[in-house]
C-alpha atoms as a PDB file:
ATOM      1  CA  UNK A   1      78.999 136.251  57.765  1.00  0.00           C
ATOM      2  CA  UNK A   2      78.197 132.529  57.368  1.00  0.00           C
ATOM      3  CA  UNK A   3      76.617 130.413  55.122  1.00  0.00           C
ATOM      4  CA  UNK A   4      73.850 127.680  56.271  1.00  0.00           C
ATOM      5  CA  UNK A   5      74.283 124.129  53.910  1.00  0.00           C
ATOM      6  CA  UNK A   6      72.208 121.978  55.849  1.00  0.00           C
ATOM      7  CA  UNK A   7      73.174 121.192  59.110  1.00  0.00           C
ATOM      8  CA  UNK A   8      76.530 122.307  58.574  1.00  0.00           C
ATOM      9  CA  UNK A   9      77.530 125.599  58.346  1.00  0.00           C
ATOM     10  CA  UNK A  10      79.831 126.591  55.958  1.00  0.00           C
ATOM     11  CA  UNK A  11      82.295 129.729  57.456  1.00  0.00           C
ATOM     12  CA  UNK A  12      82.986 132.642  54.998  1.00  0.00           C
ATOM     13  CA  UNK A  13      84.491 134.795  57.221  1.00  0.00           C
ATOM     14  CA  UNK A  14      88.498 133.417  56.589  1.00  0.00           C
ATOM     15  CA  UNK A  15      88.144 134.272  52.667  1.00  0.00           C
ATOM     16  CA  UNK A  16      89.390 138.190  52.150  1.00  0.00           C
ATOM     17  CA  UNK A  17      88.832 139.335  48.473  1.00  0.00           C
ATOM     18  CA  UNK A  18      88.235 142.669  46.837  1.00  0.00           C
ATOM     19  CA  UNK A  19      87.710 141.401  43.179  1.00  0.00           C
ATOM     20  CA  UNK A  20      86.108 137.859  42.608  1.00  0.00           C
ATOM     21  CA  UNK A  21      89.078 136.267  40.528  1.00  0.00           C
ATOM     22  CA  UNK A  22      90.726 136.787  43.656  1.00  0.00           C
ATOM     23  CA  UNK A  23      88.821 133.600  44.829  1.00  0.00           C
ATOM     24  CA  UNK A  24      91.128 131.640  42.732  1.00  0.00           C
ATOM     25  CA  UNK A  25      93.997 131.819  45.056  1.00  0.00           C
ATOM     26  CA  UNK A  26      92.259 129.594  47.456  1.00  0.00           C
ATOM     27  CA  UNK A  27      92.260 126.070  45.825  1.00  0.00           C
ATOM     28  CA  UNK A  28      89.628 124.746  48.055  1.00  0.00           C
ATOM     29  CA  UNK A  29      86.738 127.070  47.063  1.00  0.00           C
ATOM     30  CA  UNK A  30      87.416 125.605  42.951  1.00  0.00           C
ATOM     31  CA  UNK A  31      86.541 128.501  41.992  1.00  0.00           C
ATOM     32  CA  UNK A  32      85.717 129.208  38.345  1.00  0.00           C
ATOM     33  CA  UNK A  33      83.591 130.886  35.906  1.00  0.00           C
ATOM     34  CA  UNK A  34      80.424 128.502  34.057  1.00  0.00           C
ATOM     35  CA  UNK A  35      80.158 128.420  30.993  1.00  0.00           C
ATOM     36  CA  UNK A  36      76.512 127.774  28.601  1.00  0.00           C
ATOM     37  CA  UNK A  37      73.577 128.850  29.478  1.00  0.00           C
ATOM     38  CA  UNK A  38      74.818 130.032  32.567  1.00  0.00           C
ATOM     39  CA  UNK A  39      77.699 132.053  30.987  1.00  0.00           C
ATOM     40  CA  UNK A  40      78.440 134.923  33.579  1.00  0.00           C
ATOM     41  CA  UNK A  41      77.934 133.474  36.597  1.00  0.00           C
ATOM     42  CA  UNK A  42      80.966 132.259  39.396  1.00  0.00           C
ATOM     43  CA  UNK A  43      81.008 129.501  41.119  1.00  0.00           C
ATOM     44  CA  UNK A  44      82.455 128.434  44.655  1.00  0.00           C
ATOM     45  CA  UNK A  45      82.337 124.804  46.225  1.00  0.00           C
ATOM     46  CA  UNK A  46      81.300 124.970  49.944  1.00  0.00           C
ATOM     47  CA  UNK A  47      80.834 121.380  51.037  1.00  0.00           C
ATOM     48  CA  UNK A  48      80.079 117.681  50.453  1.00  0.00           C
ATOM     49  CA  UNK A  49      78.891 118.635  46.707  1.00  0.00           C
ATOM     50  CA  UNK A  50      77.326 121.940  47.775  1.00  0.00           C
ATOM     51  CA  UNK A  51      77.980 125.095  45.142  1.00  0.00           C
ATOM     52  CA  UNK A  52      77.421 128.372  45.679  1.00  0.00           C
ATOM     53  CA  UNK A  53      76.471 130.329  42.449  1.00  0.00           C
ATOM     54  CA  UNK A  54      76.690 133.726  42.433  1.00  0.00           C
ATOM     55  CA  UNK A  55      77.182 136.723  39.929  1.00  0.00           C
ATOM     56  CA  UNK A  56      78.613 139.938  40.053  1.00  0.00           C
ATOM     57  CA  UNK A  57      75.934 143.495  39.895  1.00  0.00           C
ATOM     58  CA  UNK A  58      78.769 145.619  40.314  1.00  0.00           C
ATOM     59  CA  UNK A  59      82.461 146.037  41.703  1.00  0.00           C
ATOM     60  CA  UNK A  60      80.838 146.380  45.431  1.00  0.00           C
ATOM     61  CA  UNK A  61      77.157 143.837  45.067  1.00  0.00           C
ATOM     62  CA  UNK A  62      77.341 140.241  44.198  1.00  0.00           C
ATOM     63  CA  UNK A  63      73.914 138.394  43.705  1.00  0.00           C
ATOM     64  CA  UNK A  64      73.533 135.076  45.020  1.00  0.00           C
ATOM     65  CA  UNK A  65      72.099 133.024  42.385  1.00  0.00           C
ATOM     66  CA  UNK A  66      71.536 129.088  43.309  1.00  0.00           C
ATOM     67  CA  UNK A  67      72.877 126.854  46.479  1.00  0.00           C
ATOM     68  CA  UNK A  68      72.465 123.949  45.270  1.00  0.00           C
ATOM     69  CA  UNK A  69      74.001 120.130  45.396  1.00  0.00           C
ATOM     70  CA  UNK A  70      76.401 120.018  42.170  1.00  0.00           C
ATOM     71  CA  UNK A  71      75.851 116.275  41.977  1.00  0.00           C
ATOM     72  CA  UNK A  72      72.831 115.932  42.532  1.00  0.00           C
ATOM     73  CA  UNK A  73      71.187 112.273  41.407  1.00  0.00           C
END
């Protein structure tokens, strides 16, 4: 499993979870929960201000929300 950003690619495949919090024990993904209007939804860094945003459907499904640059100007 990979994910594209770009021209990089971004690999997935070292990060071994079974529950999403789990995702906090690597500091380099800062992961974390938002907050507002987007209350519910995780989010993991993946490179040069790219975000993944995801949120959970059930213990076994997570739904990909936005890929987006964070910082966007």
């Amino acid at each position: 499993m990979g994910i594209r950003c770009g021209a990089q690619v971004c690999s997935a495949d070292q990060y071994s979870v079974r529950h999403a919090d789990e995702l906090g024990t690597y500091p380099e993904l800062d992961y974390h929960l938002l907050k507002g209007d987007r209350k519910g939804q995780h989010v993991v860094k993946l490179s040069k201000g790219m975000r993944l945003i995801f949120t959970l459907r059930d213990e076994n499904t997570a739904l990909i929300e936005e890929v987006s640059k964070h910082y966007e100007n």
